[in-house]
N, C-alpha and C. Protein backbone atom coordinates (compact mmCIF):
# COMPACT_ATOMS: atom_id res chain seq x y z
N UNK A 1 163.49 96.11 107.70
CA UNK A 1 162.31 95.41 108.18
C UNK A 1 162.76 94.24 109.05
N UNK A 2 162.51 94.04 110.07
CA UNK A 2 162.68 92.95 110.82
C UNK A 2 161.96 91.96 110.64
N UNK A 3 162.76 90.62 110.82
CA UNK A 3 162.51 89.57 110.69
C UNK A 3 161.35 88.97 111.82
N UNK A 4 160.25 88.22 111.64
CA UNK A 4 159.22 88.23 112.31
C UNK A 4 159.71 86.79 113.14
N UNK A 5 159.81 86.68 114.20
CA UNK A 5 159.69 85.24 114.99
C UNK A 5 158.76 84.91 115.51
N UNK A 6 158.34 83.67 115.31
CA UNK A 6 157.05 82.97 115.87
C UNK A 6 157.40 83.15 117.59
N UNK A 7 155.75 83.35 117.99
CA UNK A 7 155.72 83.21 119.54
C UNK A 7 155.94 81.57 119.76
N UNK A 8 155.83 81.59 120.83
CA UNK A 8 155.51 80.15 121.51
C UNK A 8 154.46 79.43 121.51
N UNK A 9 153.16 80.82 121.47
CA UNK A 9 151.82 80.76 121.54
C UNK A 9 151.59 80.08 119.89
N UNK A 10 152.16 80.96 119.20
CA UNK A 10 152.10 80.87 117.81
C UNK A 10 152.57 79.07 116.89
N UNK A 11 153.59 79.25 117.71
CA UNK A 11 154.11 77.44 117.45
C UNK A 11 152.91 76.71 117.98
N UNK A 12 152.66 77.02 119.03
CA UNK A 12 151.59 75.74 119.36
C UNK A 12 150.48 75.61 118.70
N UNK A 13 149.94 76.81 118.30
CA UNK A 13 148.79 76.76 117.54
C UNK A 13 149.33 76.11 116.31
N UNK A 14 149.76 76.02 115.61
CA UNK A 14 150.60 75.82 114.51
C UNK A 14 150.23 74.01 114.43
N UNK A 15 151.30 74.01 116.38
CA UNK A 15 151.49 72.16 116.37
C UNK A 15 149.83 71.23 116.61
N UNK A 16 148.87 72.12 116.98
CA UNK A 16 147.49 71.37 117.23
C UNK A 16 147.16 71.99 116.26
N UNK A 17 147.06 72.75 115.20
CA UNK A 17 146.73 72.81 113.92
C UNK A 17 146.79 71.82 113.09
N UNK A 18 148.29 71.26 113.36
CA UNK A 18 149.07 70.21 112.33
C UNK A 18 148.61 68.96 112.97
N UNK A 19 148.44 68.43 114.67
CA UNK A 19 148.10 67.26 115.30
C UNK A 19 146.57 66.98 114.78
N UNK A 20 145.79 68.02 114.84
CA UNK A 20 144.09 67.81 114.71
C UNK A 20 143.76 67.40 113.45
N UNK A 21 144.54 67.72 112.16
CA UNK A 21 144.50 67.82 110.53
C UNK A 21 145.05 66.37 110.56
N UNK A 22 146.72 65.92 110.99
CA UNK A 22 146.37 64.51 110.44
C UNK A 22 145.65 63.73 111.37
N UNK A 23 144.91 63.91 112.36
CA UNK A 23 143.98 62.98 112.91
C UNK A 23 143.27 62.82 112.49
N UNK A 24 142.39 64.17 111.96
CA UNK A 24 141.22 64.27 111.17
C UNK A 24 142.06 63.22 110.06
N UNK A 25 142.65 63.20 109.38
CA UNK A 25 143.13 62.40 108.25
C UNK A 25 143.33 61.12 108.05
N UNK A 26 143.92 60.86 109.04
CA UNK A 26 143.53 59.31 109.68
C UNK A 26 142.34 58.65 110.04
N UNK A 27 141.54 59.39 110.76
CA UNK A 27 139.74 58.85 111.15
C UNK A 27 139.47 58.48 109.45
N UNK A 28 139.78 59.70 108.91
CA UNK A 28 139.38 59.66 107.95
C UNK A 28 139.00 58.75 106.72
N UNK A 29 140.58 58.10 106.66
CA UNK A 29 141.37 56.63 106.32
C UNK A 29 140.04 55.68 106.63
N UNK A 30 140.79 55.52 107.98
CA UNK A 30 140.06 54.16 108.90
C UNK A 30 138.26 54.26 108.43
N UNK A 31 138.08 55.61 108.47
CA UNK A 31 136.47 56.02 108.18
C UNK A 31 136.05 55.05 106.86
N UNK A 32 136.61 55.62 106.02
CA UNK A 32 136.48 54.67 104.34
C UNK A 32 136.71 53.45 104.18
N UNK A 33 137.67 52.67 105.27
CA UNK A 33 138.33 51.52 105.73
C UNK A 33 136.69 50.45 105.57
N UNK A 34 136.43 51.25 106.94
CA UNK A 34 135.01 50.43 107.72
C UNK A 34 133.93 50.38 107.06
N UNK A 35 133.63 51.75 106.26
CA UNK A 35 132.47 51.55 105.48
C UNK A 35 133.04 50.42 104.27
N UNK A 36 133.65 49.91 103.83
CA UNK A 36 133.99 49.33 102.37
C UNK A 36 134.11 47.82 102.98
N UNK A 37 134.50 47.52 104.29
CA UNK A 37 134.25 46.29 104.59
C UNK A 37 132.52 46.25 105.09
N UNK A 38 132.21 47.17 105.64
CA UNK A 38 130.90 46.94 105.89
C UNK A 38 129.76 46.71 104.33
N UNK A 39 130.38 47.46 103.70
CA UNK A 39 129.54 47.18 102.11
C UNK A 39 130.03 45.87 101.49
N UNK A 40 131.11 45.47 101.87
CA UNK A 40 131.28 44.50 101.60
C UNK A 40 130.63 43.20 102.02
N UNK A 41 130.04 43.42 103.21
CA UNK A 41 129.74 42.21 104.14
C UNK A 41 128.29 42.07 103.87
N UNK A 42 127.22 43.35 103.26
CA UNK A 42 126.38 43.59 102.88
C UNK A 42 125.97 42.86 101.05
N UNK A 43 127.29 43.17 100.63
CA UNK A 43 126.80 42.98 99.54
C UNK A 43 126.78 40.95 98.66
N UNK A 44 127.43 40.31 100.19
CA UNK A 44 127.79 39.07 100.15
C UNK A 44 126.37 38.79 101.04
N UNK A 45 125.35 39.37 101.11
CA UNK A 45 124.50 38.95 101.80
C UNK A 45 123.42 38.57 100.71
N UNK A 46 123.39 37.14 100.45
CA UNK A 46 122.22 37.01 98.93
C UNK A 46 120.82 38.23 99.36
N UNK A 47 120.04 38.07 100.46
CA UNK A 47 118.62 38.59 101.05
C UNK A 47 118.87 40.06 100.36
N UNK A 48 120.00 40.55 100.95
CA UNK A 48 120.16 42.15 101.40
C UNK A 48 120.66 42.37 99.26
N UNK A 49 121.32 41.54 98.66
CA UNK A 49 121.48 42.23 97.57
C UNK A 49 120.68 42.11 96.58
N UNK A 50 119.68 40.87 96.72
CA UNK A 50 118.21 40.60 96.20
C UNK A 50 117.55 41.79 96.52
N UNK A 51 117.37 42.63 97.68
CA UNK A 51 116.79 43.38 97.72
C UNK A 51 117.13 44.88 97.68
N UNK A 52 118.32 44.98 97.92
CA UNK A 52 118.89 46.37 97.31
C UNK A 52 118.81 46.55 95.50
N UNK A 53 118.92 44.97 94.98
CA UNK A 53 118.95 45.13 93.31
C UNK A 53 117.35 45.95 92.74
N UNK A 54 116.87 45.16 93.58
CA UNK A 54 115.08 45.50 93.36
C UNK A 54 114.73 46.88 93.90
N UNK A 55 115.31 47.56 95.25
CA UNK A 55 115.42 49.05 95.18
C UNK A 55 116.16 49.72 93.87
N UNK A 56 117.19 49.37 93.00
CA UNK A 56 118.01 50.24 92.54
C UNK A 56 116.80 50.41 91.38
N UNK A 57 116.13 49.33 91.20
CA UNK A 57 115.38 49.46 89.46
C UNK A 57 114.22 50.15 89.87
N UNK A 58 113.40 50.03 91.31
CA UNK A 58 112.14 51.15 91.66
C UNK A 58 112.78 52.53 91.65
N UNK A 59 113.98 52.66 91.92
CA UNK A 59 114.69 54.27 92.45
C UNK A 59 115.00 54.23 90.95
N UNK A 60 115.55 53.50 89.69
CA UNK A 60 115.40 54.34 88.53
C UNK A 60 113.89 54.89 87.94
N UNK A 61 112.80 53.69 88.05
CA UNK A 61 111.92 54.00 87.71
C UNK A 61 111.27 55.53 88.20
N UNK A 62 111.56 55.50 89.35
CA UNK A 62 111.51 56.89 90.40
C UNK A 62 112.03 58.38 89.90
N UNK A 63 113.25 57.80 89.35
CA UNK A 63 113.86 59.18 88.53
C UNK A 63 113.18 59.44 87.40
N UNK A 64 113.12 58.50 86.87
CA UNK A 64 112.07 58.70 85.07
C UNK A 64 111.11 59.55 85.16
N UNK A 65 110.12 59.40 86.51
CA UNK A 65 108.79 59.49 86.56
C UNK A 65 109.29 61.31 87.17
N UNK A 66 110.46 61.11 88.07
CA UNK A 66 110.15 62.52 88.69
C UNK A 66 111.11 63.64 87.43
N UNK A 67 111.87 62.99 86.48
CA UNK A 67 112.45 63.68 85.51
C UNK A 67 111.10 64.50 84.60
N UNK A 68 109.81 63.27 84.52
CA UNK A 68 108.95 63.49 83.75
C UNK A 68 108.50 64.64 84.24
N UNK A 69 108.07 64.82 85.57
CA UNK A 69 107.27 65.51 85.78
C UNK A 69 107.67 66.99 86.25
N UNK A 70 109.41 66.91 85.90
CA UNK A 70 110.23 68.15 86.22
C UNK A 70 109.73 68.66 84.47
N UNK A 71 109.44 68.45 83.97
CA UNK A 71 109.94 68.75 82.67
C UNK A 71 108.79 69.23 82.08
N UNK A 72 107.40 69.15 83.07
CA UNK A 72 106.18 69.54 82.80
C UNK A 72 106.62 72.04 83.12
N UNK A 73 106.11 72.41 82.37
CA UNK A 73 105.81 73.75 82.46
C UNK A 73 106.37 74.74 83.72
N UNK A 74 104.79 74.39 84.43
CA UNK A 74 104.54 74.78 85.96
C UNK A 74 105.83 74.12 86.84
N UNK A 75 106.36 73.03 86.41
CA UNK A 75 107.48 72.50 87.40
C UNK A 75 109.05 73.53 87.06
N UNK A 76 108.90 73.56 85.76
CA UNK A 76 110.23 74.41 85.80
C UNK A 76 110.40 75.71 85.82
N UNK A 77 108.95 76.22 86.04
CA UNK A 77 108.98 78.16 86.42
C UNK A 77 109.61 77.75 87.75
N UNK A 78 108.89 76.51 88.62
CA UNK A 78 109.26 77.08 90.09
C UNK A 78 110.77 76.46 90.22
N UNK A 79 111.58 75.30 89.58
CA UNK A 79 112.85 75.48 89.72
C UNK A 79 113.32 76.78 89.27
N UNK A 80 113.36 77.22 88.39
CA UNK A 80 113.95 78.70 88.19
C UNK A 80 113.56 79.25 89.31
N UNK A 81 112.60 79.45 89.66
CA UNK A 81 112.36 80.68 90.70
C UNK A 81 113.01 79.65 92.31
N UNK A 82 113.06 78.60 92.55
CA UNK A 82 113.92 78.35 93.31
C UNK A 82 115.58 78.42 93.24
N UNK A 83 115.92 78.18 92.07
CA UNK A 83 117.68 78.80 91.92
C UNK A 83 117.81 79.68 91.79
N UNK A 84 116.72 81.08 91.80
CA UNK A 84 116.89 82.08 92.01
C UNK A 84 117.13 83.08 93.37
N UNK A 85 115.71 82.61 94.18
CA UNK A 85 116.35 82.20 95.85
C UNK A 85 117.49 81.68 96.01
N UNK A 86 117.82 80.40 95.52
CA UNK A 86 119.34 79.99 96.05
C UNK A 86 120.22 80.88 96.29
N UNK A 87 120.24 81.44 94.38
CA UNK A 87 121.64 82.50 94.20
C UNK A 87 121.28 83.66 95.06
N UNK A 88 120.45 84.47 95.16
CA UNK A 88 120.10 85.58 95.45
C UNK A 88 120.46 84.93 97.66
N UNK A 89 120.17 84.37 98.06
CA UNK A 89 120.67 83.77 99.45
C UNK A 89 122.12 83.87 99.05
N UNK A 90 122.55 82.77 98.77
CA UNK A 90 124.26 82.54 98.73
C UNK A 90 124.67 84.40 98.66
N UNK A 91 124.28 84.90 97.82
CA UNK A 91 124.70 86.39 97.20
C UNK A 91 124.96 87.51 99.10
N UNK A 92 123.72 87.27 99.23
CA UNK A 92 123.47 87.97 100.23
C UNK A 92 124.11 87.34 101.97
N UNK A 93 124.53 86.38 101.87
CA UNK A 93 124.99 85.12 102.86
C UNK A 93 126.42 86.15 102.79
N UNK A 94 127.50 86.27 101.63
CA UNK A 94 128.39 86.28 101.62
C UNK A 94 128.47 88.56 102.35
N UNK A 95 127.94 88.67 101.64
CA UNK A 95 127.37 90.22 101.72
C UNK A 95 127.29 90.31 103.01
N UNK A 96 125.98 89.62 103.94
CA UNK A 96 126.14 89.74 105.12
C UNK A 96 127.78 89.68 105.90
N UNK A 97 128.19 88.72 105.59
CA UNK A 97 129.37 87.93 106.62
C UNK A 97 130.71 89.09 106.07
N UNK A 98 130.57 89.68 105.22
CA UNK A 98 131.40 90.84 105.00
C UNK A 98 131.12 91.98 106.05
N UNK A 99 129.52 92.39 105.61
CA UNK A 99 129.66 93.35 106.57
C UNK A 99 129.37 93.28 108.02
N UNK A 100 129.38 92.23 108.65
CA UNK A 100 129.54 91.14 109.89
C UNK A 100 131.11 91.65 110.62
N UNK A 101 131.62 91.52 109.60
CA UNK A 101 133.41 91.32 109.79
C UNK A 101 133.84 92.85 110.07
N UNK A 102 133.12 93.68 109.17
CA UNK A 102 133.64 95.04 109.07
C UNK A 102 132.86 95.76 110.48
N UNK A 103 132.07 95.45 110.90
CA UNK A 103 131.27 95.69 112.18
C UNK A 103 132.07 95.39 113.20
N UNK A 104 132.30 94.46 113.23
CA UNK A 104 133.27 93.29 114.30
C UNK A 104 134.67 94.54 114.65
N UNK A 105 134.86 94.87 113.55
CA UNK A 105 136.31 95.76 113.00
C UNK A 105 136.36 97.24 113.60
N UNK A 106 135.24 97.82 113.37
CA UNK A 106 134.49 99.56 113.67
C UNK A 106 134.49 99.54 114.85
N UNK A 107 133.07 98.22 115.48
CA UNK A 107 132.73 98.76 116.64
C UNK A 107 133.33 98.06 117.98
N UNK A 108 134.54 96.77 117.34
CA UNK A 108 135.02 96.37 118.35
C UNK A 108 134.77 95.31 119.59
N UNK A 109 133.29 95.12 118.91
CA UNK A 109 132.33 93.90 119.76
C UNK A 109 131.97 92.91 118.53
N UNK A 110 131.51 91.83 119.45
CA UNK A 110 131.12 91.06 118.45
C UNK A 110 129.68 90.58 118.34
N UNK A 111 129.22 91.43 119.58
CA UNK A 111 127.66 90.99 119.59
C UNK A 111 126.66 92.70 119.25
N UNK A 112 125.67 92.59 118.46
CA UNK A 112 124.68 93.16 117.66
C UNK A 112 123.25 93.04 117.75
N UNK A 113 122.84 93.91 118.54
CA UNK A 113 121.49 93.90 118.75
C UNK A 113 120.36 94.14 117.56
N UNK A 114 119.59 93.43 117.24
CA UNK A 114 118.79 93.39 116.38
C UNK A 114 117.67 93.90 116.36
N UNK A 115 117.09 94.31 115.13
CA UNK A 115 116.24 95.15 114.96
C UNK A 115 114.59 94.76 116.19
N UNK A 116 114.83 93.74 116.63
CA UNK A 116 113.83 92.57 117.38
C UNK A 116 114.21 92.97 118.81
N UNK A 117 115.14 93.86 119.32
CA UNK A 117 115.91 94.02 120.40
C UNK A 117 116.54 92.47 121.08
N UNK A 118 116.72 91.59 120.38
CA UNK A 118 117.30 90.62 120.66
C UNK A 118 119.38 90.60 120.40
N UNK A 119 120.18 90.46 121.05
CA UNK A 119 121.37 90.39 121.17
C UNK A 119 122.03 88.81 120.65
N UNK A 120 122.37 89.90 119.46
CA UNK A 120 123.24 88.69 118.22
C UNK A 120 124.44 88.84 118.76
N UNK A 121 125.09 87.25 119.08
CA UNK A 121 126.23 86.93 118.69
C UNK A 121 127.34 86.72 117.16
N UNK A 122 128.13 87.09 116.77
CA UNK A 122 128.83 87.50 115.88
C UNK A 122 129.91 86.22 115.92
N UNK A 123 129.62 85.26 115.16
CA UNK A 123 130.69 83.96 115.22
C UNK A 123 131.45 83.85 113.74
N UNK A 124 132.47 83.56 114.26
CA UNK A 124 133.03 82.87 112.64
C UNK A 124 133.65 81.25 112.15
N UNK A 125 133.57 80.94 111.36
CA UNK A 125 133.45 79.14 111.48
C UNK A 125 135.07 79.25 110.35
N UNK A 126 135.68 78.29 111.06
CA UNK A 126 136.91 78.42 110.03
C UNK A 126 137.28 76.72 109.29
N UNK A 127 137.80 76.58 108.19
CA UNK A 127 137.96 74.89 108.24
C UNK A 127 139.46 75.58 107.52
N UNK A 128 140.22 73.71 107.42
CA UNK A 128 141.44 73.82 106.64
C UNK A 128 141.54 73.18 105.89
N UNK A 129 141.82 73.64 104.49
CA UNK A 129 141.82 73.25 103.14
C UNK A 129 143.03 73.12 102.17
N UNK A 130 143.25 72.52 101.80
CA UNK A 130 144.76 72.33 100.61
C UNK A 130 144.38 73.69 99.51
N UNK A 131 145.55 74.49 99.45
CA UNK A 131 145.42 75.28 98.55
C UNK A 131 145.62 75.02 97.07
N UNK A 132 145.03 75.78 96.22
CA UNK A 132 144.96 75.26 95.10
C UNK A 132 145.82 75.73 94.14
């Protein structure tokens, strides 16, 4: 079996793979940086924390009242029947984008005309993640 060598093409993708990830990583930094001095500068503000204190106790009172009224009958058929949509979406989300891929694969295009005679584009969204 021969040994596989990276293209050139292949390195580069590789090196703006690796340049874009710690940038993203850095904004990232600096991102958390700015917000924590900005909360900071907020929370040294007597007006602004007088009045964020007095939001936090209406927004508990807020939860009580909407806990209460989750907890009534009629409110929790329709959460069930909304996490049922959820799952049953997510289920079918993944289902689709399978057989999306296997289409892509067969017929060699990536665009799919729809039952509407309208012409679907066929995209795929990628991110990069630490493996686990």
């Amino acid at each position: 079996m021969a040994t596989l060598n990276p293209t050139p093409d292949l390195i580069n993708i590789e090196n703006l793979i690796a340049s874009h990830d710690a940038k993203l990583t850095t904004l990232s930094t600096q991102l958390k940086t700015e917000k924590g001095m900005l909360q900071n500068i907020l929370d040294n503000d007597p007006e602004y924390s007088k009045l964020s204190e007095e939001a936090n106790k209406l927004g508990k009172q807020r939860l009580v009242a909407k806990q209460k009224v989750l907890k009534q009958p009629n409110s929790i058929s329709l959460l069930d029947k909304i996490k049922d949509y959820q799952s049953q979406i997510r289920e079918l989300k993944v289902a689709l984008s399978e057989y999306l891929t296997q289409y892509v694969q067969v017929a060699g295009t990536r665009q799919l005309e729809g039952p509407d005679g309208a012409i679907r584009q066929i995209i795929y969204t990628a991110k990069l993640v630490k493996a686990k």
